[in-house]
C-alpha atoms as a PDB file:
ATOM      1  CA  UNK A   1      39.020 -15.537  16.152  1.00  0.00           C
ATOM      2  CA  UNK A   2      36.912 -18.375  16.199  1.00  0.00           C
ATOM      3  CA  UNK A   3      35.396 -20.526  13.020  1.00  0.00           C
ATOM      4  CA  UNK A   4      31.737 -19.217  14.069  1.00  0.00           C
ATOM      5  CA  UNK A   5      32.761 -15.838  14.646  1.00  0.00           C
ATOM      6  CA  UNK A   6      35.049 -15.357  11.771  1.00  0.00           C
ATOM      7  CA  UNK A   7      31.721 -16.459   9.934  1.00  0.00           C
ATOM      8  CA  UNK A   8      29.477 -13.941  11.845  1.00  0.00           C
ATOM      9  CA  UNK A   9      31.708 -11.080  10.964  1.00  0.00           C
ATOM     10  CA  UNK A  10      32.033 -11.721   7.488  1.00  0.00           C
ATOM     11  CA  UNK A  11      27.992 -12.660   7.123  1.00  0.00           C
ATOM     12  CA  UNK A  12      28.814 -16.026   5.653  1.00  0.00           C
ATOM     13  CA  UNK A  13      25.972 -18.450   7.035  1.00  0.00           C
ATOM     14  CA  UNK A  14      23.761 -15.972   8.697  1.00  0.00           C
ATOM     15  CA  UNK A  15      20.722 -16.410   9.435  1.00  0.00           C
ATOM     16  CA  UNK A  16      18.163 -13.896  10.275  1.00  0.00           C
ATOM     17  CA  UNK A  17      14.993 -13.498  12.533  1.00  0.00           C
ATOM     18  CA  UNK A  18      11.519 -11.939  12.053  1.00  0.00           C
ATOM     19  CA  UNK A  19       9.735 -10.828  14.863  1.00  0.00           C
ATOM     20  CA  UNK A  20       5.949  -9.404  14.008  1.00  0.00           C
ATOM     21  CA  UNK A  21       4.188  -7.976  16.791  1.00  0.00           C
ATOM     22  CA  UNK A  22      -0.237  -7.686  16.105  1.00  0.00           C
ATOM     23  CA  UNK A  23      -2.995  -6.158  17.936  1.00  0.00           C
ATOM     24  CA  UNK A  24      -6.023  -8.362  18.120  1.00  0.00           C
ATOM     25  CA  UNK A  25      -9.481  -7.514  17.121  1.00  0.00           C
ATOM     26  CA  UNK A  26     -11.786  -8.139  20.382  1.00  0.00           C
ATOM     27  CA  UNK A  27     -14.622  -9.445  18.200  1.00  0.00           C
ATOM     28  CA  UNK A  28     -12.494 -12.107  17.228  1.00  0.00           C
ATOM     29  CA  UNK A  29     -10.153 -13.091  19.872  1.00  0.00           C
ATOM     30  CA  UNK A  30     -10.647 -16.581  19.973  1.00  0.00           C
ATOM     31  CA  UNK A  31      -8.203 -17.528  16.817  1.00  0.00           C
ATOM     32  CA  UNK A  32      -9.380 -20.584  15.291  1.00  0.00           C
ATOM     33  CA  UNK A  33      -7.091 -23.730  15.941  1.00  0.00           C
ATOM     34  CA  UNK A  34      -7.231 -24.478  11.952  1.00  0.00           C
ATOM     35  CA  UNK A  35      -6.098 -21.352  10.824  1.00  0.00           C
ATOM     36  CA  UNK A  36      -3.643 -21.051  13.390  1.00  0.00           C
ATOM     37  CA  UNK A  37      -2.184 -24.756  12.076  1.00  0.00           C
ATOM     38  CA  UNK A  38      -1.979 -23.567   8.590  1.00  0.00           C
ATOM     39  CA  UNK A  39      -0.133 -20.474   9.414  1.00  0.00           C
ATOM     40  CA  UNK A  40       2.519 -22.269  10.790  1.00  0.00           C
ATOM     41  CA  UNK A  41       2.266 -25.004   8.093  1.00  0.00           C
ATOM     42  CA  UNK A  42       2.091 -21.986   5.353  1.00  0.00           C
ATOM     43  CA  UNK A  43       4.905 -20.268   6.465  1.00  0.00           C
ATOM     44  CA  UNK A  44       7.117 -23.410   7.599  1.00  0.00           C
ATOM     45  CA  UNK A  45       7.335 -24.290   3.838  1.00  0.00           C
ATOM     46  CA  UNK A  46       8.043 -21.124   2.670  1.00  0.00           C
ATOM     47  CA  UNK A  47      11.716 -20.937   1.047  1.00  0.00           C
ATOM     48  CA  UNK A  48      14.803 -20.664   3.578  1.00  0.00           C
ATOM     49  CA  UNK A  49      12.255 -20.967   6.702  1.00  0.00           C
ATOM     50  CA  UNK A  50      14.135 -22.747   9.582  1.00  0.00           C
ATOM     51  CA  UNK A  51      11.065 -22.267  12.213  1.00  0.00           C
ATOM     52  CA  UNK A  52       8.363 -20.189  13.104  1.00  0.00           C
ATOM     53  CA  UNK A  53       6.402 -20.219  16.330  1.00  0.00           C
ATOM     54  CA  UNK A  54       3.129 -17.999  17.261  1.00  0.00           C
ATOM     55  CA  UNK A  55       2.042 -16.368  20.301  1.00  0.00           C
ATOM     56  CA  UNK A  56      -0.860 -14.510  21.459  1.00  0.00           C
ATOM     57  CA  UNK A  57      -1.558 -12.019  24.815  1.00  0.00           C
ATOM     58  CA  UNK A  58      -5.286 -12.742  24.942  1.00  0.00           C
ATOM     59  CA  UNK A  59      -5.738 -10.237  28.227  1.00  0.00           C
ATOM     60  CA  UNK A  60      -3.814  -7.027  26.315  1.00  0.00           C
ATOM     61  CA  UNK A  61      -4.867  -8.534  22.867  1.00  0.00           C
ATOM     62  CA  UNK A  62      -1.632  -8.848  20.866  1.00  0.00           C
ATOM     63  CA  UNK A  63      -0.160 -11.178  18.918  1.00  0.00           C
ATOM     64  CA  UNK A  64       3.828 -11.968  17.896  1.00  0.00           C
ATOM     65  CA  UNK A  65       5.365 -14.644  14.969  1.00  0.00           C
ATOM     66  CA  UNK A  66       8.893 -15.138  15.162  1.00  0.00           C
ATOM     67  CA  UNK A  67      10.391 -16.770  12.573  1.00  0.00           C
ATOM     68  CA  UNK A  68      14.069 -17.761  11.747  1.00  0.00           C
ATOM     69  CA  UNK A  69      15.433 -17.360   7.893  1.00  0.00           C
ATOM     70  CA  UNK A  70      18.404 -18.469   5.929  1.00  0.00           C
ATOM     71  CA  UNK A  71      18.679 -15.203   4.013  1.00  0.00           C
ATOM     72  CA  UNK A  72      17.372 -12.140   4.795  1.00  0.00           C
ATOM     73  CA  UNK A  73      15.486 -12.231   1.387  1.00  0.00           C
ATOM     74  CA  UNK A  74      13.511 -14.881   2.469  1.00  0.00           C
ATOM     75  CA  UNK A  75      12.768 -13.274   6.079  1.00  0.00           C
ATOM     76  CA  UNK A  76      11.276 -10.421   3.985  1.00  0.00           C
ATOM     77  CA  UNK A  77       8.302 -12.051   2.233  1.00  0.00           C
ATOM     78  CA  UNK A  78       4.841 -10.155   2.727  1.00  0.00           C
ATOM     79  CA  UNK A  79       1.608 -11.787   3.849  1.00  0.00           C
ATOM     80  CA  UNK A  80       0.222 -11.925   0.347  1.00  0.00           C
ATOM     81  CA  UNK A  81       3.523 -14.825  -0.337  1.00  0.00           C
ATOM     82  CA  UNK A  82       0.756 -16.773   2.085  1.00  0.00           C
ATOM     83  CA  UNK A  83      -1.962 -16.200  -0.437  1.00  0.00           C
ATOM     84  CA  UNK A  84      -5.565 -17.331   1.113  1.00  0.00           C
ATOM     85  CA  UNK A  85      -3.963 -18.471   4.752  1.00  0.00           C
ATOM     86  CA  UNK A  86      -2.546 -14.594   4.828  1.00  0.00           C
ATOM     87  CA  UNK A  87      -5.987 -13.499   4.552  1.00  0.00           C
ATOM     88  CA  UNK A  88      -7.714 -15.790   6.914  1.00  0.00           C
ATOM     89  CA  UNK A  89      -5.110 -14.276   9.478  1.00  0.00           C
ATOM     90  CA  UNK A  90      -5.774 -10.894   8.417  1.00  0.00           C
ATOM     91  CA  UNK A  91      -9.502 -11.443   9.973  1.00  0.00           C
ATOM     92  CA  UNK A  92      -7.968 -12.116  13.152  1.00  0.00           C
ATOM     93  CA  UNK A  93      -5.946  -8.842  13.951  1.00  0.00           C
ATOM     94  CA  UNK A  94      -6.773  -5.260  14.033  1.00  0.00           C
ATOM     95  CA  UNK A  95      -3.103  -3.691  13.266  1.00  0.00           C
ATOM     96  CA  UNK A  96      -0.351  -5.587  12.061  1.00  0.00           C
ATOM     97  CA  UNK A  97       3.113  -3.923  13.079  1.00  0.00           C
ATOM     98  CA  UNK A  98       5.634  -4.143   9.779  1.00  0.00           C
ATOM     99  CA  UNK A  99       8.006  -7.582   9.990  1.00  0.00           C
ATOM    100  CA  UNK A 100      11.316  -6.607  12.251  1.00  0.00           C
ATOM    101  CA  UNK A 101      14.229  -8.150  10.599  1.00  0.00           C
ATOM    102  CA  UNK A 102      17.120  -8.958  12.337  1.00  0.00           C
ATOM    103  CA  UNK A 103      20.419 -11.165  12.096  1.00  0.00           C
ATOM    104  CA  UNK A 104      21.043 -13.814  14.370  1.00  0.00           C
ATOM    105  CA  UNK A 105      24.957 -12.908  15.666  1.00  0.00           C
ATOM    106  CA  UNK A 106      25.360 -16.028  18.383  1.00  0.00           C
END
């Protein structure tokens, strides 16, 4: 067994993903540029954050954040850890799906 996979299979230095998937409110589809830079500022110095990268679907109006963790703790923060940036991104979307959580295995 490899050095990486002996580490995989015993969880030592995992890291985890966290996918959300959004539907976008059509009143507001055009997300703001400054909001959209502090969400990814927000959430980039967050604890145990490795990267984060937004996306949007303007024609079927959803949104998805994926985000990669050093503990799966970390991945699991809610909105509200944002505090006023969390609520300037609630405005933009009409459902918010709950975080998927997921470790990385290669």
């Amino acid at each position: 067994m490899s050095a990486v996979a002996g580490q995989l299979a015993t969880g030592e230095d995992a890291m985890f993903v966290r996918i959300v998937r959004s539907r976008l409110d059509p009143s507001r589809l055009e997300v703001d540029p400054q909001v959209a830079a502090a969400l990814t500022a927000a959430v980039k110095a967050m604890p145990g954050n490795q990267s984060f990268a937004a996306a949007i679907d303007r024609p079927n109006l959803r949104s998805v954040t994926i985000s990669t963790w050093d503990t799966q703790e970390h991945a699991s923060y809610a909105l509200d850890a944002l505090g006023e940036v969390g609520t300037r991104v609630r405005a933009f979307v009409a459902q918010t799906d709950r975080p998927e959580i997921y470790e990385i295995i290669g």
